[in-house]
PDB file of N, CA and C in Angstrom:
ATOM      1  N   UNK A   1      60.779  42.576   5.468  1.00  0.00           N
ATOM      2  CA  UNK A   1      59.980  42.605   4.263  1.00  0.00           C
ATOM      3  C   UNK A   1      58.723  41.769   4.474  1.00  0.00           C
ATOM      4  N   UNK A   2      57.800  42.258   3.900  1.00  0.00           N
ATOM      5  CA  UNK A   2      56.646  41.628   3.695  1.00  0.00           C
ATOM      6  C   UNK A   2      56.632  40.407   3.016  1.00  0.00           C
ATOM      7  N   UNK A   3      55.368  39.376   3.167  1.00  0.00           N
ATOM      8  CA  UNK A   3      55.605  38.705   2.468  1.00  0.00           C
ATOM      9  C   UNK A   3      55.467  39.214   0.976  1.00  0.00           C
ATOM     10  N   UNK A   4      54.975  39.683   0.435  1.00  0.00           N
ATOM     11  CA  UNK A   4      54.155  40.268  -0.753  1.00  0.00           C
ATOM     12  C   UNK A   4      56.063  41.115  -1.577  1.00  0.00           C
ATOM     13  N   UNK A   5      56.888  41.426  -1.025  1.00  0.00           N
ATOM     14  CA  UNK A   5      58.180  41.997  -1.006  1.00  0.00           C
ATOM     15  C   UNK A   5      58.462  43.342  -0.852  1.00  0.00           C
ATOM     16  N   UNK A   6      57.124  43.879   0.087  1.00  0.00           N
ATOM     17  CA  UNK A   6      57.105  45.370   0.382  1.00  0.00           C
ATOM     18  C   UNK A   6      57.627  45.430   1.867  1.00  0.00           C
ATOM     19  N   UNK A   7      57.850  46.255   1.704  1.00  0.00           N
ATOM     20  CA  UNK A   7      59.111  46.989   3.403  1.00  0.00           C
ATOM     21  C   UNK A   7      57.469  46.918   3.964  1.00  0.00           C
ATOM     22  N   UNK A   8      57.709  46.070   5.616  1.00  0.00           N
ATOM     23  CA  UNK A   8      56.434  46.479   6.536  1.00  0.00           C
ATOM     24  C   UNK A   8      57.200  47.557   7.278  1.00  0.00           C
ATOM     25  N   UNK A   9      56.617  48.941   7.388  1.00  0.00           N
ATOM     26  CA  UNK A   9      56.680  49.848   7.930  1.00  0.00           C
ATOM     27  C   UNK A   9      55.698  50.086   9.173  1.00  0.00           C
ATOM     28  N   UNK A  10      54.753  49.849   8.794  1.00  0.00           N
ATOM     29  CA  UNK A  10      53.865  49.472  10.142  1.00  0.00           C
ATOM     30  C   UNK A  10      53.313  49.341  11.056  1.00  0.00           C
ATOM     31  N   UNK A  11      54.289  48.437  12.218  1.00  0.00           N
ATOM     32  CA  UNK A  11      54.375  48.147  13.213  1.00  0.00           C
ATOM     33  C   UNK A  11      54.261  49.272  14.107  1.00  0.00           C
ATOM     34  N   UNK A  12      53.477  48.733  15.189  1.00  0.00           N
ATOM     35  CA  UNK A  12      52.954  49.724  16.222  1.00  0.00           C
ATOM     36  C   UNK A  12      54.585  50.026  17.319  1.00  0.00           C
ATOM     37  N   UNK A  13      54.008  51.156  17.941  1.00  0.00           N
ATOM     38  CA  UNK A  13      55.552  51.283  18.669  1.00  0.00           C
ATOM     39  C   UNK A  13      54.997  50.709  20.554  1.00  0.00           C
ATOM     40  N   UNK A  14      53.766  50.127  20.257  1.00  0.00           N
ATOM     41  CA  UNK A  14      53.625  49.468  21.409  1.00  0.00           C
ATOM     42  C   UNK A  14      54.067  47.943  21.466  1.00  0.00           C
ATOM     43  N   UNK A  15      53.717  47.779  20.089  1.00  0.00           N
ATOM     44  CA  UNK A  15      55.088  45.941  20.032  1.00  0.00           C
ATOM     45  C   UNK A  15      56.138  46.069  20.646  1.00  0.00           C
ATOM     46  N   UNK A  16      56.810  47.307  19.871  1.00  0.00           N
ATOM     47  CA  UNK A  16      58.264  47.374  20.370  1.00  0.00           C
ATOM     48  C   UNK A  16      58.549  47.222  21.925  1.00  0.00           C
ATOM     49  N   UNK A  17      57.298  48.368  22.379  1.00  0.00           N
ATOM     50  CA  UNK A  17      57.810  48.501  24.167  1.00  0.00           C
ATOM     51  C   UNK A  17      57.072  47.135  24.690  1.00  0.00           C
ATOM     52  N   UNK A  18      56.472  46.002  24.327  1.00  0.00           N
ATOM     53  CA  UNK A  18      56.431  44.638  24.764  1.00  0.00           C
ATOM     54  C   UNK A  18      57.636  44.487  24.785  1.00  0.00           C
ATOM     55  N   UNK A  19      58.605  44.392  23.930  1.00  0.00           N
ATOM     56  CA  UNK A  19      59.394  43.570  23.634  1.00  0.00           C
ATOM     57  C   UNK A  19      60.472  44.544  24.620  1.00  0.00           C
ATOM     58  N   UNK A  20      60.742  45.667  24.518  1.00  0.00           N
ATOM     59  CA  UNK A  20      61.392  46.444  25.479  1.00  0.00           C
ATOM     60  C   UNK A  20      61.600  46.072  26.923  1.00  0.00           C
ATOM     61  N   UNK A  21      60.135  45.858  26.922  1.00  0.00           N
ATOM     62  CA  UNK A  21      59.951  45.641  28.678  1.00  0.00           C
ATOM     63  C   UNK A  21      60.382  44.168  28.904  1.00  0.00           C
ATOM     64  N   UNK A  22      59.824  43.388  28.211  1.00  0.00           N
ATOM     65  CA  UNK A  22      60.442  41.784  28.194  1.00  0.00           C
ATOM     66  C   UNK A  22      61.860  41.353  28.131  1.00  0.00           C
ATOM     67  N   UNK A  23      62.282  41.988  27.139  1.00  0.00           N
ATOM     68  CA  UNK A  23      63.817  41.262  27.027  1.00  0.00           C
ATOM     69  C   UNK A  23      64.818  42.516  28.434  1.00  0.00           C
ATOM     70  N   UNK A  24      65.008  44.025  28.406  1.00  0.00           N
ATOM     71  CA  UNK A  24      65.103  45.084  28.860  1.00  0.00           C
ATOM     72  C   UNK A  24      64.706  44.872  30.316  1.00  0.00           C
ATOM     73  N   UNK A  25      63.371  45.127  30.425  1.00  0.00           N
ATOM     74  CA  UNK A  25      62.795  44.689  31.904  1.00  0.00           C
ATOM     75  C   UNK A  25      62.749  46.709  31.750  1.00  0.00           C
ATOM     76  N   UNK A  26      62.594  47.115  30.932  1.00  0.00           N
ATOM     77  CA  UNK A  26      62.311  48.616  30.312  1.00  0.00           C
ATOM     78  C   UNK A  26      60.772  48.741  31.102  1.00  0.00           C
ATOM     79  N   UNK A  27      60.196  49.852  32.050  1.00  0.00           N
ATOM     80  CA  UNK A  27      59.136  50.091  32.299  1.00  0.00           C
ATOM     81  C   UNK A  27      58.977  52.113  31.930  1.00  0.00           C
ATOM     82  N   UNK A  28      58.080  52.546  31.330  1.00  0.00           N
ATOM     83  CA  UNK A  28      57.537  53.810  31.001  1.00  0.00           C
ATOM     84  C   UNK A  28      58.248  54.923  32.273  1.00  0.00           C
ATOM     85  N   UNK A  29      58.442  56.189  31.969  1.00  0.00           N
ATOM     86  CA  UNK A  29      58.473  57.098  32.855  1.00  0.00           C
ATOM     87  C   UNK A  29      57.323  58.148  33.313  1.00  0.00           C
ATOM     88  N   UNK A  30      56.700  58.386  32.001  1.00  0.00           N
ATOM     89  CA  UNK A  30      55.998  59.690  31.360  1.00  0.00           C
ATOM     90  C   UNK A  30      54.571  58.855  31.622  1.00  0.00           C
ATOM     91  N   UNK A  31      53.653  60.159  31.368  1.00  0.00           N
ATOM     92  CA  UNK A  31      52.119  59.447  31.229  1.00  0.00           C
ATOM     93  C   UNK A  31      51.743  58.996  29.796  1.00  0.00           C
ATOM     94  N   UNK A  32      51.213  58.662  29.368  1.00  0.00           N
ATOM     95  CA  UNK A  32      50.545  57.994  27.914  1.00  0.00           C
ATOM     96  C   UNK A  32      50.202  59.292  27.463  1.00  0.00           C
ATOM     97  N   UNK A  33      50.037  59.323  26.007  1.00  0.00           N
ATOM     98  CA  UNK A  33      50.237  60.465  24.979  1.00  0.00           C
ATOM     99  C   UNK A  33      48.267  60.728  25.078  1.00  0.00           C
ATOM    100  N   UNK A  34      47.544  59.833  25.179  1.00  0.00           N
ATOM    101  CA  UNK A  34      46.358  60.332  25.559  1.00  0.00           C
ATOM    102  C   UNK A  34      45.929  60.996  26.700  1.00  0.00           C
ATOM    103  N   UNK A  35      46.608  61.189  27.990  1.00  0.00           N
ATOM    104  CA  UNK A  35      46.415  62.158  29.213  1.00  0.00           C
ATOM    105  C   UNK A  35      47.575  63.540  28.799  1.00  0.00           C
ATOM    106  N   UNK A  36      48.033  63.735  27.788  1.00  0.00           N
ATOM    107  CA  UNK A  36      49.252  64.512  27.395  1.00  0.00           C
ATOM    108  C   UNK A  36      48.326  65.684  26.383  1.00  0.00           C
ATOM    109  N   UNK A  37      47.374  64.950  25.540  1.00  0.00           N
ATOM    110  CA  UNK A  37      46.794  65.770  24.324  1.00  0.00           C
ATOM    111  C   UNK A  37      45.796  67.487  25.122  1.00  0.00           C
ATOM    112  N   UNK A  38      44.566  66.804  26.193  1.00  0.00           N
ATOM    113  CA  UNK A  38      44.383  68.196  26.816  1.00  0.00           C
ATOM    114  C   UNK A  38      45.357  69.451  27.053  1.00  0.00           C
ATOM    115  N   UNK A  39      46.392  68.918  27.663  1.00  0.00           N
ATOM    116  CA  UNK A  39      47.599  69.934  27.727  1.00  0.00           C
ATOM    117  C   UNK A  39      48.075  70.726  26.866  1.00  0.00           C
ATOM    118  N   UNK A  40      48.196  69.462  25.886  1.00  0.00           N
ATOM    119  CA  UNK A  40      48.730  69.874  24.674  1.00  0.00           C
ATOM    120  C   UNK A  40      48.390  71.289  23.933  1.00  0.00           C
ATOM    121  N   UNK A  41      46.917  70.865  24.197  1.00  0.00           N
ATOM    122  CA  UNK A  41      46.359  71.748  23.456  1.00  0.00           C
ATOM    123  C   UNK A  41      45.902  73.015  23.949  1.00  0.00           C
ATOM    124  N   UNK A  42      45.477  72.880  25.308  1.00  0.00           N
ATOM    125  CA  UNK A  42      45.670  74.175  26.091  1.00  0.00           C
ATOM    126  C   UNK A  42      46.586  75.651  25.635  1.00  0.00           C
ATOM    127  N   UNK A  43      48.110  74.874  25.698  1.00  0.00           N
ATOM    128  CA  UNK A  43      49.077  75.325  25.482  1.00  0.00           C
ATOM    129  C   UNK A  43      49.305  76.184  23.872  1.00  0.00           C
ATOM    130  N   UNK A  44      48.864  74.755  23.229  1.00  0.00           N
ATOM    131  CA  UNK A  44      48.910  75.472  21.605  1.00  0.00           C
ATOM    132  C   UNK A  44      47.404  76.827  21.371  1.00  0.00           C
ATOM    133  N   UNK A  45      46.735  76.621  22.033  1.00  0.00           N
ATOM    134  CA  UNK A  45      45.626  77.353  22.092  1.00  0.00           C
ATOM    135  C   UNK A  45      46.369  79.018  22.587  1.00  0.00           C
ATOM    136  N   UNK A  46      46.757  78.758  23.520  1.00  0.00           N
ATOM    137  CA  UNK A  46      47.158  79.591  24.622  1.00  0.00           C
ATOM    138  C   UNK A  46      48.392  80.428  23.460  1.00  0.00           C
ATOM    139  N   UNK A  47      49.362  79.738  23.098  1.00  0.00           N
ATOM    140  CA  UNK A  47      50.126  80.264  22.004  1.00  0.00           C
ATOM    141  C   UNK A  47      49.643  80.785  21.231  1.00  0.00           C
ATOM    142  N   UNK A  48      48.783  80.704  20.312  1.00  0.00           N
ATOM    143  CA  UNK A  48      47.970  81.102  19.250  1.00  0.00           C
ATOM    144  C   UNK A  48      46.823  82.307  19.638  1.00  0.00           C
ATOM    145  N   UNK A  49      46.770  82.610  20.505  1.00  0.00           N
ATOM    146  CA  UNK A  49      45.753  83.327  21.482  1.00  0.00           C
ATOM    147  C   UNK A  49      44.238  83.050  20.889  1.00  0.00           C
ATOM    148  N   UNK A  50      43.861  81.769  20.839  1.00  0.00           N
ATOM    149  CA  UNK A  50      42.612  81.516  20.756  1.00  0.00           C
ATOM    150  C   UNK A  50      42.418  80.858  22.070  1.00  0.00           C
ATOM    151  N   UNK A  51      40.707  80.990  22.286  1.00  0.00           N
ATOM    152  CA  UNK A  51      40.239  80.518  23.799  1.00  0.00           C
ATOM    153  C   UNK A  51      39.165  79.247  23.391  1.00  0.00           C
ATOM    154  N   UNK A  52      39.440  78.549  24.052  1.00  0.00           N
ATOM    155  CA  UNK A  52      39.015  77.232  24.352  1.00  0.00           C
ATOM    156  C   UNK A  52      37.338  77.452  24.896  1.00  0.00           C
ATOM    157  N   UNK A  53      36.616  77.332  24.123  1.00  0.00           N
ATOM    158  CA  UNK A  53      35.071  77.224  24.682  1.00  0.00           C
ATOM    159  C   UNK A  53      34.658  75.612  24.849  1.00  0.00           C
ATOM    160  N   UNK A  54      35.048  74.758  24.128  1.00  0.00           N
ATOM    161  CA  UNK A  54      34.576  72.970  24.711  1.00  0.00           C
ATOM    162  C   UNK A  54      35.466  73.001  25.441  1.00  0.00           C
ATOM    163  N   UNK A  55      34.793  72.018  26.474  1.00  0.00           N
ATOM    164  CA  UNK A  55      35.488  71.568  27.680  1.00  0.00           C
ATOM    165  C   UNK A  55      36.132  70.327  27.290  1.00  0.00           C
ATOM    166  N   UNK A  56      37.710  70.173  27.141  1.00  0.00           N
ATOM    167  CA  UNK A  56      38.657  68.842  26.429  1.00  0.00           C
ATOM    168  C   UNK A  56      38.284  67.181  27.860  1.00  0.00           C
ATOM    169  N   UNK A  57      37.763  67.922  29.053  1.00  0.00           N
ATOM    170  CA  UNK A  57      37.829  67.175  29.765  1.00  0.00           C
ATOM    171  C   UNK A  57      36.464  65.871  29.396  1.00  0.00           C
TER     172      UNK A  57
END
């Protein structure tokens, strides 16, 4: 709870993986969700059969 007496909802989920990797000794497998989004969208493009004229790169 907040101080104020509201639920902190919040919190980033990169605190968490500090704390993951610290106490855990937890290190990432995957690439970061920002080298993931080009793809992403390729794909959803590609599904949808629309064509990509900006270059995402």
């Amino acid at each position: 709870m907040a101080p104020a007496g509201r639920p902190v909802a919040n919190y980033t989920v990169k605190a968490e993986a500090l704390r993951a990797r610290k106490l855990l000794g937890w290190t990432p497998m995957q690439s970061m969700l920002q080298d993931e989004i080009p793809e992403i969208v390729k794909e959803e493009a590609h599904t949808h059969d629309l064509s990509l004229e900006v270059s995402l790169e």
